[in-house]
C-alpha atoms as a PDB file:
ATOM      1  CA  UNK A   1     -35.094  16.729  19.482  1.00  0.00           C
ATOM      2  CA  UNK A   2     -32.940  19.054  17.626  1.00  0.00           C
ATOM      3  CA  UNK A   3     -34.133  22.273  16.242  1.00  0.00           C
ATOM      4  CA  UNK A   4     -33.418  23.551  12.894  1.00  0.00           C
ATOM      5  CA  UNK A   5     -31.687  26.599  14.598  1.00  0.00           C
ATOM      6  CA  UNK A   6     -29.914  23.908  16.323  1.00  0.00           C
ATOM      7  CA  UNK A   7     -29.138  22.038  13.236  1.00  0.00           C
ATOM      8  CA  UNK A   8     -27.571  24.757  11.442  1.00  0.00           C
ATOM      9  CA  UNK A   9     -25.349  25.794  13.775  1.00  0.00           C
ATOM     10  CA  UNK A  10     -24.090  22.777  13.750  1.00  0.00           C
ATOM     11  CA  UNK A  11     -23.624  22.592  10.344  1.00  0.00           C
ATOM     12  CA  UNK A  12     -22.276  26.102  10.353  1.00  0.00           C
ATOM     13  CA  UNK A  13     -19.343  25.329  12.729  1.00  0.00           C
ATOM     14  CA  UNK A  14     -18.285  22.469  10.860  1.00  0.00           C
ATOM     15  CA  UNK A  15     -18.297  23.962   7.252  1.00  0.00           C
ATOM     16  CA  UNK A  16     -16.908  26.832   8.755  1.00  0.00           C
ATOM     17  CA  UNK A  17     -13.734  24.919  10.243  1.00  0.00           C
ATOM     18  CA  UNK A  18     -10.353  25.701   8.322  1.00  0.00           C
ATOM     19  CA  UNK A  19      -6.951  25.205   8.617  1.00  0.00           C
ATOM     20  CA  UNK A  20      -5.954  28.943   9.945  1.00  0.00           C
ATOM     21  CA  UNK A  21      -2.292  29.894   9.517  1.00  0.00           C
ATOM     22  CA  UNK A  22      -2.132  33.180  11.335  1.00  0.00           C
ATOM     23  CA  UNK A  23      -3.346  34.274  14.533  1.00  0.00           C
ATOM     24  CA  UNK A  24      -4.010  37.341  16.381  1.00  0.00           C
ATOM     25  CA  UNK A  25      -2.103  37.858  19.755  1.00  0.00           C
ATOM     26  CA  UNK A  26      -5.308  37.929  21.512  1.00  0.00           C
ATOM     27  CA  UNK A  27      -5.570  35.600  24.482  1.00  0.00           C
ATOM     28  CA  UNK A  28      -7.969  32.917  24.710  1.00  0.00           C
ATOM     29  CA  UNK A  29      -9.324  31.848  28.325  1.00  0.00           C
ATOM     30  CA  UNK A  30      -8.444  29.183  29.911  1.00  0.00           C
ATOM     31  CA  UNK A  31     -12.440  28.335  31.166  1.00  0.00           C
ATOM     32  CA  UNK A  32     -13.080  28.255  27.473  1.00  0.00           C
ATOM     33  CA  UNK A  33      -9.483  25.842  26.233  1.00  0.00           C
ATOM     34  CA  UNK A  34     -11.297  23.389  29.197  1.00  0.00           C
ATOM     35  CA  UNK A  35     -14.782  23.729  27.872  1.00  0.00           C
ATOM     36  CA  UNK A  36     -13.935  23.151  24.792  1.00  0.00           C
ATOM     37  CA  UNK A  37     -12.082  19.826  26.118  1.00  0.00           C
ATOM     38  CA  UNK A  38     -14.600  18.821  27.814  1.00  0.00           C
ATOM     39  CA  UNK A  39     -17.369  19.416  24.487  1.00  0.00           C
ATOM     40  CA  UNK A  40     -14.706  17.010  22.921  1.00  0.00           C
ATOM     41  CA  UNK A  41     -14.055  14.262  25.443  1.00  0.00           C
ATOM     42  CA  UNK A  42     -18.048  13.380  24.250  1.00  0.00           C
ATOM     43  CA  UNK A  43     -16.329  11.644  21.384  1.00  0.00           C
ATOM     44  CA  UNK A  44     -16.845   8.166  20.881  1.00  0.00           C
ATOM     45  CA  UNK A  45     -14.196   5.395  21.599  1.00  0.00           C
ATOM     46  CA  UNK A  46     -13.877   1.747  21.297  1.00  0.00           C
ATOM     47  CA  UNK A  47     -15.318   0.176  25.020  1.00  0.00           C
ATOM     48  CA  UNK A  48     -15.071   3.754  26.121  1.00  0.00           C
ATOM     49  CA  UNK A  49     -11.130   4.032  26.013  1.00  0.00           C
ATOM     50  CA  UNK A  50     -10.460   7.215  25.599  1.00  0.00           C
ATOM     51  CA  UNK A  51      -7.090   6.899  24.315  1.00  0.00           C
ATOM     52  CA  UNK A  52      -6.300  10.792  24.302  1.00  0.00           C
ATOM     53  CA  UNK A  53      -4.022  13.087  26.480  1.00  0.00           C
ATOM     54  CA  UNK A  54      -3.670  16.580  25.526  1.00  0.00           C
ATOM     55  CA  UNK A  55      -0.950  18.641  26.597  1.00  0.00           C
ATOM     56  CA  UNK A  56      -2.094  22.545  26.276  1.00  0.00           C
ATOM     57  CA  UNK A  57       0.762  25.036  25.853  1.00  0.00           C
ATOM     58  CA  UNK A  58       0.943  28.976  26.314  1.00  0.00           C
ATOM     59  CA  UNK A  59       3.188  31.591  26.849  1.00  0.00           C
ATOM     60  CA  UNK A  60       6.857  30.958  27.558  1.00  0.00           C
ATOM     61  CA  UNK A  61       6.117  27.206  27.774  1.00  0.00           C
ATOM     62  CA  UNK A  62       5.034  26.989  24.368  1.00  0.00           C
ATOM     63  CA  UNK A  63       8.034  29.538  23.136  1.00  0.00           C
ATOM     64  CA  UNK A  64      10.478  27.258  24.439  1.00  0.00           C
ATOM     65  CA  UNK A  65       9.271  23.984  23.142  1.00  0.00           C
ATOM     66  CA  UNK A  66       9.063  26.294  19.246  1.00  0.00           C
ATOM     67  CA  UNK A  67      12.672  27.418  19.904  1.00  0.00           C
ATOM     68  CA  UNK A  68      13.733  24.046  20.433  1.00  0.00           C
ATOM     69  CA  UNK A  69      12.090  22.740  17.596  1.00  0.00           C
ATOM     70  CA  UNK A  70      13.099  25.198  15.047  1.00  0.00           C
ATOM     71  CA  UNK A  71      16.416  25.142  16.216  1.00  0.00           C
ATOM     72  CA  UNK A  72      16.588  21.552  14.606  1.00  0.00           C
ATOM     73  CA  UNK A  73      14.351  22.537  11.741  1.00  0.00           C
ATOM     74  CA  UNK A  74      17.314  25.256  10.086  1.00  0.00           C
ATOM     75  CA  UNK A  75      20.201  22.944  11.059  1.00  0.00           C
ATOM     76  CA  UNK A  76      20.307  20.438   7.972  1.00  0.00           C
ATOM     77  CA  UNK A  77      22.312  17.670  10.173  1.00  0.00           C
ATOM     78  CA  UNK A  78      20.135  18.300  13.045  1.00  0.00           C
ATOM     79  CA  UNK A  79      16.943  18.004  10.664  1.00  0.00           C
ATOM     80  CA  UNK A  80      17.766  14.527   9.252  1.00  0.00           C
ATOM     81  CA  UNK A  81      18.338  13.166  12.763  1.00  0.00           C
ATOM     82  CA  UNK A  82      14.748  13.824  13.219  1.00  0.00           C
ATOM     83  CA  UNK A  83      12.245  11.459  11.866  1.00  0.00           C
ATOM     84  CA  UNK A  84       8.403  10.508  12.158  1.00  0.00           C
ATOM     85  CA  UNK A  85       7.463   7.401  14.313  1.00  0.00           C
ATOM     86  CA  UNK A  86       4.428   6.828  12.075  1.00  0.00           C
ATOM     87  CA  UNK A  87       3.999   6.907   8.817  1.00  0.00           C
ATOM     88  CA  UNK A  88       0.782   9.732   8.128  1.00  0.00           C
ATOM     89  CA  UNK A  89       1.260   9.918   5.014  1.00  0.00           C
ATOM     90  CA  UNK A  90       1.310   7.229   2.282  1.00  0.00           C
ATOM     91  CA  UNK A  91       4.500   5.673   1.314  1.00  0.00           C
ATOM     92  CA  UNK A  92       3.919   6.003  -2.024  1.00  0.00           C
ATOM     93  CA  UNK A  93       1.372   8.369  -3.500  1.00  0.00           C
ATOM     94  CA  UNK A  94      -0.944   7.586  -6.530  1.00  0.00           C
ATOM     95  CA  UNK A  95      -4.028   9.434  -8.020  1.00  0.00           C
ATOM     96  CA  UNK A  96      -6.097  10.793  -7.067  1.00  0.00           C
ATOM     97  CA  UNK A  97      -4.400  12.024  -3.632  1.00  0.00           C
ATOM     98  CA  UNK A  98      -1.384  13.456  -4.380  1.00  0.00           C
ATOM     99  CA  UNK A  99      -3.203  15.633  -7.199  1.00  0.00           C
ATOM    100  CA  UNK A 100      -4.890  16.795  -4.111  1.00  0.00           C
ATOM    101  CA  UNK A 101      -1.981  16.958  -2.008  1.00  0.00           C
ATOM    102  CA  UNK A 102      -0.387  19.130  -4.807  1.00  0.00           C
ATOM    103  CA  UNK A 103      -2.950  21.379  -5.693  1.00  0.00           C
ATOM    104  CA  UNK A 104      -3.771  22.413  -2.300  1.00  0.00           C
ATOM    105  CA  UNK A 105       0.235  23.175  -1.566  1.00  0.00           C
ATOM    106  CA  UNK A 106       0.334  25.526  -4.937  1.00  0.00           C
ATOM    107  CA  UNK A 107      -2.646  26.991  -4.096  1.00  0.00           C
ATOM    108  CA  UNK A 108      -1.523  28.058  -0.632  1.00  0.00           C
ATOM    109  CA  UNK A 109       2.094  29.002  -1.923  1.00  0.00           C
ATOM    110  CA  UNK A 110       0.396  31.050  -4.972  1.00  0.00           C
ATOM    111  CA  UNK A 111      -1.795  33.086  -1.985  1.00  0.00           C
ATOM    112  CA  UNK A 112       1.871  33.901  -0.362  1.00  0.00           C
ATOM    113  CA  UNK A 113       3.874  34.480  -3.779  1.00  0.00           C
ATOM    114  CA  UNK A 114       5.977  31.700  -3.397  1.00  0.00           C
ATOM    115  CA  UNK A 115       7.188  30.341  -6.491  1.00  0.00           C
ATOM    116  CA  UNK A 116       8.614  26.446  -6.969  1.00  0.00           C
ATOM    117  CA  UNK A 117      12.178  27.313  -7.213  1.00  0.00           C
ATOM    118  CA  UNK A 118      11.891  29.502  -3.869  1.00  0.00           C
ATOM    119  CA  UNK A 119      12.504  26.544  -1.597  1.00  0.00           C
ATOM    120  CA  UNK A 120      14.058  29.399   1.438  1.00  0.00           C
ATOM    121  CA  UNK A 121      10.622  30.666   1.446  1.00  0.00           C
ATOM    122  CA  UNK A 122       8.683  27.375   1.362  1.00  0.00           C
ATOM    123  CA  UNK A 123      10.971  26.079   4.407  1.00  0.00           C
ATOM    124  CA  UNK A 124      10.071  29.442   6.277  1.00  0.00           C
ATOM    125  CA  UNK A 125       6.723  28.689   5.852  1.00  0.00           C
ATOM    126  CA  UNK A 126       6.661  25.129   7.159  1.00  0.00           C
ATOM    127  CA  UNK A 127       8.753  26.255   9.881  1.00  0.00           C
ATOM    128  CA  UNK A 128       5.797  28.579  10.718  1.00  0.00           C
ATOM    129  CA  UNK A 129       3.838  25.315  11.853  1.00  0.00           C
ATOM    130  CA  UNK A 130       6.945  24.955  14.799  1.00  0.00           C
ATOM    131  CA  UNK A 131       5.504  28.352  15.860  1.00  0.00           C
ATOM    132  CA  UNK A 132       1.756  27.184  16.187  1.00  0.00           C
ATOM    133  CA  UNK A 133       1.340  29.966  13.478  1.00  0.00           C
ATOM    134  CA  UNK A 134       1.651  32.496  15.964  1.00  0.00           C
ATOM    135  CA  UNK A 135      -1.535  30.838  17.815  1.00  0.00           C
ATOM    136  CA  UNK A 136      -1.951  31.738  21.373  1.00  0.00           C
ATOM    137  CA  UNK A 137      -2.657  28.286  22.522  1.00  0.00           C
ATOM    138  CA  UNK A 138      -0.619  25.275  21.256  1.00  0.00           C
ATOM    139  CA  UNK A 139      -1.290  21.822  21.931  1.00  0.00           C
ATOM    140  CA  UNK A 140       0.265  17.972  21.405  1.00  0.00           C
ATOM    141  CA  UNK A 141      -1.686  15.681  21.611  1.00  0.00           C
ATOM    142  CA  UNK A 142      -0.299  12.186  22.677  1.00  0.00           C
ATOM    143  CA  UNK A 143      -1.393   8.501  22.504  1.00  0.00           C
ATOM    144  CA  UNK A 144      -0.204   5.700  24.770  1.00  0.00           C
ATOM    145  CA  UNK A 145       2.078   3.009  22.495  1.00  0.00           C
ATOM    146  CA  UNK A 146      -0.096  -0.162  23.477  1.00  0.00           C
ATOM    147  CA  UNK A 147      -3.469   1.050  21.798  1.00  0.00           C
ATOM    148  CA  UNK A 148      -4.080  -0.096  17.952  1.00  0.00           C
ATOM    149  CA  UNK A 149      -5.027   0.874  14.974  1.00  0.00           C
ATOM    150  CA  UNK A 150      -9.347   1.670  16.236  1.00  0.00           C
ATOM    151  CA  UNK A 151      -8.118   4.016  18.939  1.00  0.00           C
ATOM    152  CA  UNK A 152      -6.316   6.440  16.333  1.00  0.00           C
ATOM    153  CA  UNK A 153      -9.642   5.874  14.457  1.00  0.00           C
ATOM    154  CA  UNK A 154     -11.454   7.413  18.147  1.00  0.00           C
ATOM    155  CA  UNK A 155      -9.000  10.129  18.342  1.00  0.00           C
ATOM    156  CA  UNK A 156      -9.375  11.466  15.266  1.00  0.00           C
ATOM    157  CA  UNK A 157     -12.994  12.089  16.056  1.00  0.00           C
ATOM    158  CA  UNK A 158     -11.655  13.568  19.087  1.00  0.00           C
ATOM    159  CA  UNK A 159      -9.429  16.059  17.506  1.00  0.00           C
ATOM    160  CA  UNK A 160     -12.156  16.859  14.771  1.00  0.00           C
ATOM    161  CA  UNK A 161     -14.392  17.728  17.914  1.00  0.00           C
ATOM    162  CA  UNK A 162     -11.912  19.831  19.472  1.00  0.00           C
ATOM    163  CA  UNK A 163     -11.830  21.882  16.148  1.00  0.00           C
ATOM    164  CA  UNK A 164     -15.513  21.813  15.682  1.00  0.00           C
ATOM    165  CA  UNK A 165     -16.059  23.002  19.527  1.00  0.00           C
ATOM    166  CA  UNK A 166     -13.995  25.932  18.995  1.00  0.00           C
ATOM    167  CA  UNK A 167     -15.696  27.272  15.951  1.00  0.00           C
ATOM    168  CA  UNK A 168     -18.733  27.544  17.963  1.00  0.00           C
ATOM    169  CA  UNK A 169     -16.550  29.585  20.305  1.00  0.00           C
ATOM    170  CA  UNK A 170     -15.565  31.591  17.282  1.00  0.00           C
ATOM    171  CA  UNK A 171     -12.133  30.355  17.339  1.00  0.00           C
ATOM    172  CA  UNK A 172      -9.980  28.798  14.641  1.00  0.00           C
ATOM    173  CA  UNK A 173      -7.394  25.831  14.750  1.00  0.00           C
ATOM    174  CA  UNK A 174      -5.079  24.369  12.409  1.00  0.00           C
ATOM    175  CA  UNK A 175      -4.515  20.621  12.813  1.00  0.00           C
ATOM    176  CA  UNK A 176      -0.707  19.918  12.427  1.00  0.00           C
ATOM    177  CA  UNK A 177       0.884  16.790  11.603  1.00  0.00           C
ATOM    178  CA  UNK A 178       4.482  18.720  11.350  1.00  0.00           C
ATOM    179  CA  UNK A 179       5.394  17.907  14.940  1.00  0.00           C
ATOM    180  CA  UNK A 180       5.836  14.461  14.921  1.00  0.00           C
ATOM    181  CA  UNK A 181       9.137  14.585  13.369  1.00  0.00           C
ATOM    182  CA  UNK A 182      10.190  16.077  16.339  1.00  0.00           C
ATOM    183  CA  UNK A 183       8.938  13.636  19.040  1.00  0.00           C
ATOM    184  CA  UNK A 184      12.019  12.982  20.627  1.00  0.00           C
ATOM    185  CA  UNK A 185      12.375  16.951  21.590  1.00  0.00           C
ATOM    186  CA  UNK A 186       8.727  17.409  22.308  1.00  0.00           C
ATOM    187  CA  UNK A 187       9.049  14.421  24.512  1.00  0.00           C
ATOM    188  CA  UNK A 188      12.055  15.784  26.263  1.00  0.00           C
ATOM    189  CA  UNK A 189      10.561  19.205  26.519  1.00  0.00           C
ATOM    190  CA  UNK A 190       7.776  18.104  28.229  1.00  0.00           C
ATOM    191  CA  UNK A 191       9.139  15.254  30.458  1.00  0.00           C
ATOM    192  CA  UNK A 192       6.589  12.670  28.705  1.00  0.00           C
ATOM    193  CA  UNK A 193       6.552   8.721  30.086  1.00  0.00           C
ATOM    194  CA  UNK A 194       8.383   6.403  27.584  1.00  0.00           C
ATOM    195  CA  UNK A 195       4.731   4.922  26.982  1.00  0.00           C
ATOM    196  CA  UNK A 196       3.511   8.211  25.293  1.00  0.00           C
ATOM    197  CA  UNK A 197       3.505   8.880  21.918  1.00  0.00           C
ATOM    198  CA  UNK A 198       2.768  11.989  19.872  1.00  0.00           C
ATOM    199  CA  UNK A 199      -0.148  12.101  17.479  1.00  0.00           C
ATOM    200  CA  UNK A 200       0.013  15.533  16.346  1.00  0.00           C
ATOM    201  CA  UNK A 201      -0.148  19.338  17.101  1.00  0.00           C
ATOM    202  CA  UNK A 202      -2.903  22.162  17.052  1.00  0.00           C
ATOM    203  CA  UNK A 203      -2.816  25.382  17.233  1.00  0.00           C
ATOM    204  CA  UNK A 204      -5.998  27.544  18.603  1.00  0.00           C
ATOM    205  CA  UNK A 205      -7.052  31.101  18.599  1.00  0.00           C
ATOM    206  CA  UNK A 206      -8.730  33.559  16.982  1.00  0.00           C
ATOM    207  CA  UNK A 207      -8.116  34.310  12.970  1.00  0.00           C
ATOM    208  CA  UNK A 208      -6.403  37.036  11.690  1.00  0.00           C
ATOM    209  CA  UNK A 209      -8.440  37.728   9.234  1.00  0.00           C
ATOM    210  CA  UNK A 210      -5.976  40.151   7.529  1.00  0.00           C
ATOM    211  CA  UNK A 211      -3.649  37.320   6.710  1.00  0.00           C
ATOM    212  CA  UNK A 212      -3.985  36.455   2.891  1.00  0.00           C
ATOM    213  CA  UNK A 213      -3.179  32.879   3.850  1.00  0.00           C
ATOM    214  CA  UNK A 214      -6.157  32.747   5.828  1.00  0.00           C
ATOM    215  CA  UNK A 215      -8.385  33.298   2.566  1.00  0.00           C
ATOM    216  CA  UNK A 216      -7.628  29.580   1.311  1.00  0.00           C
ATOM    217  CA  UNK A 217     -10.764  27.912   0.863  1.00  0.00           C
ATOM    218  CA  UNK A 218     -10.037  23.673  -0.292  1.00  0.00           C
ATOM    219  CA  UNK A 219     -12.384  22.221  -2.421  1.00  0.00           C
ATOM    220  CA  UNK A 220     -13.915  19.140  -1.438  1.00  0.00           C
ATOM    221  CA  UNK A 221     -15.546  16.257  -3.347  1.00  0.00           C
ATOM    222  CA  UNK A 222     -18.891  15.978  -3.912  1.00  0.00           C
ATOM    223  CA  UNK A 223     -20.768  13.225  -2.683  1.00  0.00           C
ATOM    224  CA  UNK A 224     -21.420  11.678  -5.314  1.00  0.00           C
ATOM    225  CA  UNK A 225     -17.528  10.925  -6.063  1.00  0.00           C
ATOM    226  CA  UNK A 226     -17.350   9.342  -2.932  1.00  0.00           C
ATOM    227  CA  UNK A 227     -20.582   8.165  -1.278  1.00  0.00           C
ATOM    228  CA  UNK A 228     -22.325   4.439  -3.102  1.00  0.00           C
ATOM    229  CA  UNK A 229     -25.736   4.087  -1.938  1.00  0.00           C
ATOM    230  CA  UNK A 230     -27.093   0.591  -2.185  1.00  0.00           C
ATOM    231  CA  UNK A 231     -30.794  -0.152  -2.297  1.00  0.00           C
END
């Protein structure tokens, strides 16, 4: 039986949950990185699966793999060598989605007085995402290349448990598909099996709060746009 105490807090850390894109340099435990795993490793999967493998990165680990990265990122011949193995996003967008998609870019570029035509500064802040945002906990997450379609459907309740765990930690992530353009270095960098495949990134740590970034709020749909209830 679940309390209302109970309930709200778990409402609490998932309405709470944002994207953060700055950290502060303060360290976060490695007791609390596993318990959090653990918290998340409750999600549910097809037959029990459990299709995920998480690879957590700190200190000069996780400097090297961003130095490698963004060493491709700012070399234009480098960068167009680099391409996703999966398509996240649609191939072509349509309405109402990439409205969305839009408004949410302006609205964080607006926050960090970036204009359209400063495309230098946009690219700096994309790069930012190589650098975990200055988290101090990175991690890839990886997939092996024989599971289908329902297992990415399991891990993405997975990852939204990971993120959901830490708020009620009182730390902050930032889900990041940026890194799979750069499999083939992150695969190299950390000596993955041919079999393994990356899903995505996340960085983890505590807000700063300071940030302006950090004060981006994204609207959401209401429920009745979305949600058909049939009698």
């Amino acid at each position: 039986m679940i309390s209302n105490e109970q309930q709200r807090a778990v409402d609490a850390a998932i309405t709470s949950r944002r994207s953060i894109r700055a950290y502060l340099e303060t360290p976060v435990a490695r007791e609390d990185i596993e318990a959090i795993l653990e918290v998340a490793a409750r999600a549910p999967s097809g037959t029990n699966t459990q299709p995920w493998k998480v690879h957590v990165l700190t200190g000069a680990a996780k400097a090297r793999l961003s130095d490698r990265i963004l060493a491709a990122y700012a070399d234009p011949a480098q960068n167009r060598e680099h391409v996703e193995e999966y398509a996240y996003y649609p191939r072509e967008w349509v309405s109402p989605f990439v409205d969305r998609r839009r408004k949410v870019g302006w609205d964080l570029y607006a926050l960090l007085g970036l204009t359209r035509d400063n495309k230098t500064g946009m690219a700096a802040q994309h790069g930012r995402n190589y650098r975990f945002f200055d988290a101090p906990v990175g991690m890839i997450f990886t997939i092996d290349r024989v599971m289908e379609q329902g297992s990415w459907l399991d891990y993405g309740m997975f990852l939204q448990n990971i993120m959901v765990a830490a708020r009620g930690r009182g730390l902050d992530t930032c889900p990041q598909a940026a890194f799979t353009q750069f499999h083939r270095i992150i695969s190299d960098e950390l000596g993955l099996p041919e079999n393994e495949m990356i899903v995505c990134g996340m960085a983890l740590g505590f807000a700063d709060l300071d940030k302006v970034e950090n004060t981006l709020v994204t609207e959401r749909e209401p429920v009745s746009s979305f949600a058909r209830f049939v009698d």
